[in-house]
Protein backbone atom coordinates (compact mmCIF):
# COMPACT_ATOMS: atom_id res chain seq x y z
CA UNK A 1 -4.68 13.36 -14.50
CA UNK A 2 -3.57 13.81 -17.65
CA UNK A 3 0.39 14.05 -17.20
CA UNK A 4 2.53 14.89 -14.92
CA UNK A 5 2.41 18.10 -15.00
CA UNK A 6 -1.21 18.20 -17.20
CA UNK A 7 -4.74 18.85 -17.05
CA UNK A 8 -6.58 17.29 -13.71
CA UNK A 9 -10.31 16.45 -12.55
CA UNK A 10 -11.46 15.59 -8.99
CA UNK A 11 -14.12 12.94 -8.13
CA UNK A 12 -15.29 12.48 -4.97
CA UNK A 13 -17.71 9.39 -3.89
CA UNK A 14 -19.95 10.11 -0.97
CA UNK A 15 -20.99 6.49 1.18
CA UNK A 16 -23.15 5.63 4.07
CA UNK A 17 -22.41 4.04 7.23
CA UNK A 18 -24.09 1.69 4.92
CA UNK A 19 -21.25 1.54 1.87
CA UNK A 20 -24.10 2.83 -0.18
CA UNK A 21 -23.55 6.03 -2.54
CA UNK A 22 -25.28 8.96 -1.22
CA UNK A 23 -23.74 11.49 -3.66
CA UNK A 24 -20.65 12.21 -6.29
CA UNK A 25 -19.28 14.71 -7.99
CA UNK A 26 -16.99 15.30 -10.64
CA UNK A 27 -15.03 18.81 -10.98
CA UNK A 28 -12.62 19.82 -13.83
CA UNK A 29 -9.07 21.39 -12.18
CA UNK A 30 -7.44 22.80 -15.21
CA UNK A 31 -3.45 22.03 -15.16
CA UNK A 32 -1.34 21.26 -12.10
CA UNK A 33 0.49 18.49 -10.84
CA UNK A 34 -0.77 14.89 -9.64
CA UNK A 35 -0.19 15.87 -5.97
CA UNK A 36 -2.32 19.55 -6.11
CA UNK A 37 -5.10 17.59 -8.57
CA UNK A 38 -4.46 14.94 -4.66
CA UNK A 39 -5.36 17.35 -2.43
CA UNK A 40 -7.87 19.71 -4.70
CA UNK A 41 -10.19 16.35 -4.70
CA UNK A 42 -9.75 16.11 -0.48
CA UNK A 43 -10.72 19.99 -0.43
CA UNK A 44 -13.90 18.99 -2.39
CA UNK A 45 -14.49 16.01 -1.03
CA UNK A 46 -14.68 17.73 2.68
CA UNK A 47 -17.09 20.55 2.72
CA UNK A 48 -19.17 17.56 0.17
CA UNK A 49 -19.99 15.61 2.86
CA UNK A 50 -19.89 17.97 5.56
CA UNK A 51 -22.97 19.90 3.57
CA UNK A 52 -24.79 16.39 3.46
CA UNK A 53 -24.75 17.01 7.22
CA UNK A 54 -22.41 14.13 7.92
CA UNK A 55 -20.61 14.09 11.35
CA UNK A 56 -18.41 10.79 11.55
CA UNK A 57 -16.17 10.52 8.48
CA UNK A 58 -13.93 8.22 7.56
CA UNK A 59 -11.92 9.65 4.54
CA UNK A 60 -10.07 7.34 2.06
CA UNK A 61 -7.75 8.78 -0.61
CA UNK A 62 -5.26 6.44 -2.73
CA UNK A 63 -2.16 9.36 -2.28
CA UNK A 64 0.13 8.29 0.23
CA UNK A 65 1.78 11.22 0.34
CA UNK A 66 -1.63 13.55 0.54
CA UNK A 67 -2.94 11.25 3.25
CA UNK A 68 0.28 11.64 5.39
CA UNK A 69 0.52 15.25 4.81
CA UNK A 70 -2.97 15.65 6.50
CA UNK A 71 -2.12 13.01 8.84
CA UNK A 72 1.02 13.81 10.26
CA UNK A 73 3.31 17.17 8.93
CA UNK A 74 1.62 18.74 5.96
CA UNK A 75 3.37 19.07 2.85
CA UNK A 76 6.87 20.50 1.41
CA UNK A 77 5.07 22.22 -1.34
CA UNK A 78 3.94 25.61 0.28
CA UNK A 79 0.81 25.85 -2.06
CA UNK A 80 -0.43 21.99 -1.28
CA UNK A 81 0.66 22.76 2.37
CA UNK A 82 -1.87 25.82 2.21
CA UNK A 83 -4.93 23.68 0.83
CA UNK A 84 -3.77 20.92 3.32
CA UNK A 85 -4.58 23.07 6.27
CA UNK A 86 -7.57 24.07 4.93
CA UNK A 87 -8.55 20.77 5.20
CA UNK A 88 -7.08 20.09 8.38
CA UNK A 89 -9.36 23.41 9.45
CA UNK A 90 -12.80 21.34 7.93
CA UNK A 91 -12.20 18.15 9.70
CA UNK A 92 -11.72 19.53 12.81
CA UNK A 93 -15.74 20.48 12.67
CA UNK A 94 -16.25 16.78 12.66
CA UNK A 95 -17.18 15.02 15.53
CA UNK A 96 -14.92 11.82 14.43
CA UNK A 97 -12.59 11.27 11.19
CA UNK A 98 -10.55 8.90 10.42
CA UNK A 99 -8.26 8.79 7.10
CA UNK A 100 -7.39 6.03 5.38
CA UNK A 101 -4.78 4.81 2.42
CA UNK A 102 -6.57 2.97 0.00
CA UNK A 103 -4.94 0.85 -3.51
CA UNK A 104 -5.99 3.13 -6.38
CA UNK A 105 -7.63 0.17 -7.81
CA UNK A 106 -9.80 0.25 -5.27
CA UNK A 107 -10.87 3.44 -5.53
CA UNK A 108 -11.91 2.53 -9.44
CA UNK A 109 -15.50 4.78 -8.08
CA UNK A 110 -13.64 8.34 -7.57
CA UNK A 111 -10.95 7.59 -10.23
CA UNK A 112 -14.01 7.18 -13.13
CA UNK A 113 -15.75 10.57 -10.99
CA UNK A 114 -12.45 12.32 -11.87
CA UNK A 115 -12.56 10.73 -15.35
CA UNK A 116 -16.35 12.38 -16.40
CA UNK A 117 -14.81 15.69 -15.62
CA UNK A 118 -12.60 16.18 -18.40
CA UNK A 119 -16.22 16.62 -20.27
CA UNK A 120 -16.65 19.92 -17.83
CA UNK A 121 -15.34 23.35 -18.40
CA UNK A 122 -12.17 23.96 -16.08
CA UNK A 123 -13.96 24.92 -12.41
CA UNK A 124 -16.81 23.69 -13.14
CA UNK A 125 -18.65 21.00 -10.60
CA UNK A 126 -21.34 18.62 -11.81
CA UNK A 127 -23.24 16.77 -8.77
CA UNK A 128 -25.01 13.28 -9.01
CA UNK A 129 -26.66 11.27 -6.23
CA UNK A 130 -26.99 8.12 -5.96
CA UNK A 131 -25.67 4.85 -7.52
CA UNK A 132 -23.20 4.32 -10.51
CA UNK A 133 -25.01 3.33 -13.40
CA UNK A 134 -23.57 0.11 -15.10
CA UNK A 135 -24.32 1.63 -18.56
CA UNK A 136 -22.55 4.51 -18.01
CA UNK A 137 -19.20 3.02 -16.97
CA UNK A 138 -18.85 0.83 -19.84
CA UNK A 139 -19.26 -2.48 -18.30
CA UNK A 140 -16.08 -1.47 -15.61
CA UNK A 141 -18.77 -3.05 -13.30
C-alpha cells in the first residue's frame, strides 16, 4: 500500500503443517484503500491454498478489522462486506479453519510478497514455490 487511498499489491505466503513455504504469490491491485487491498489479499490467499488441496487452514492476516469482519459481523463498507462473504463462502469448504491476528511485523513474509508486486501490471498474479531467497530480500533475513 502505497497511501491511503493509493495503489495496492497482495502477497500471500502458503506454509505447511510444517511452517515450511509451500507456495507465494504476489498480485498487483491497482488503487483502493488499505482495508479493500486487506481483504483482496484474504480472497487470494483462500482459493491459493484451497487449489494446493489443503483442508485444515489456519489463516493469519495482520488487519484487525479484516480478521473480525470474517470472524464475527462482516464489514460496514458494502463492497469489502461483498468480498468478505465471498470468503466466508470458501472457508466453509474447509474441513477446519481457524483465523488468526498476527503483528504486521510478523508477517514481514506476505508484506515483502505484496511489496514484489508493484513490479506487476495491475491484475496481474506472479506464483513462486518454495522458500524466500536471502538474496532477493536484501539481507531482511
Amino acid at each position: 500500500m502505497k497511501g491511503n487511498p493509493g495503489p495496492s499489491g497482495a502477497g500471500c505466503v502458503a506454509r505447511n503443517h510444517q511452517g515450511q513455504i509451500i507456495a507465494r504469490c504476489s498480485q498487483r491491485l491497482g488503487a483502493g484503500t488499505n482495508n479493500e487491498a486487506e481483504v483482496n489479499t484474504t480472497f487470494l490467499a483462500v482459493p491459493m491454498v484451497r487449489k494446493l488441496g489443503v483442508v485444515n487452514l489456519h489463516l493469519e492476516g495482520d488487519s484487525q478489522i479484516i480478521v473480525h469482519a470474517i470472524l464475527k459481523r462482516g464489514a460496514d463498507d458494502w463492497k469489502i462486506d461483498k468480498v468478505i462473504q465471498s470468503i466466508k463462502r470458501l472457508l466453509s469448504t474447509f474441513q477446519r479453519f481457524k483465523l488468526s491476528h498476527v503483528l504486521r511485523e510478523g508477517n514481514w513474509e506476505v508484506d515483502l510478497q505484496a511489496n514484489m508486486a508493484f513490479d506487476l501490471q495491475i491484475g496481474e498474479i506472479k506464483w513462486f514455490d518454495g522458500l524466500l531467497d536471502a538474496r532477493s530480500v536484501g539481507g531482511i533475513m
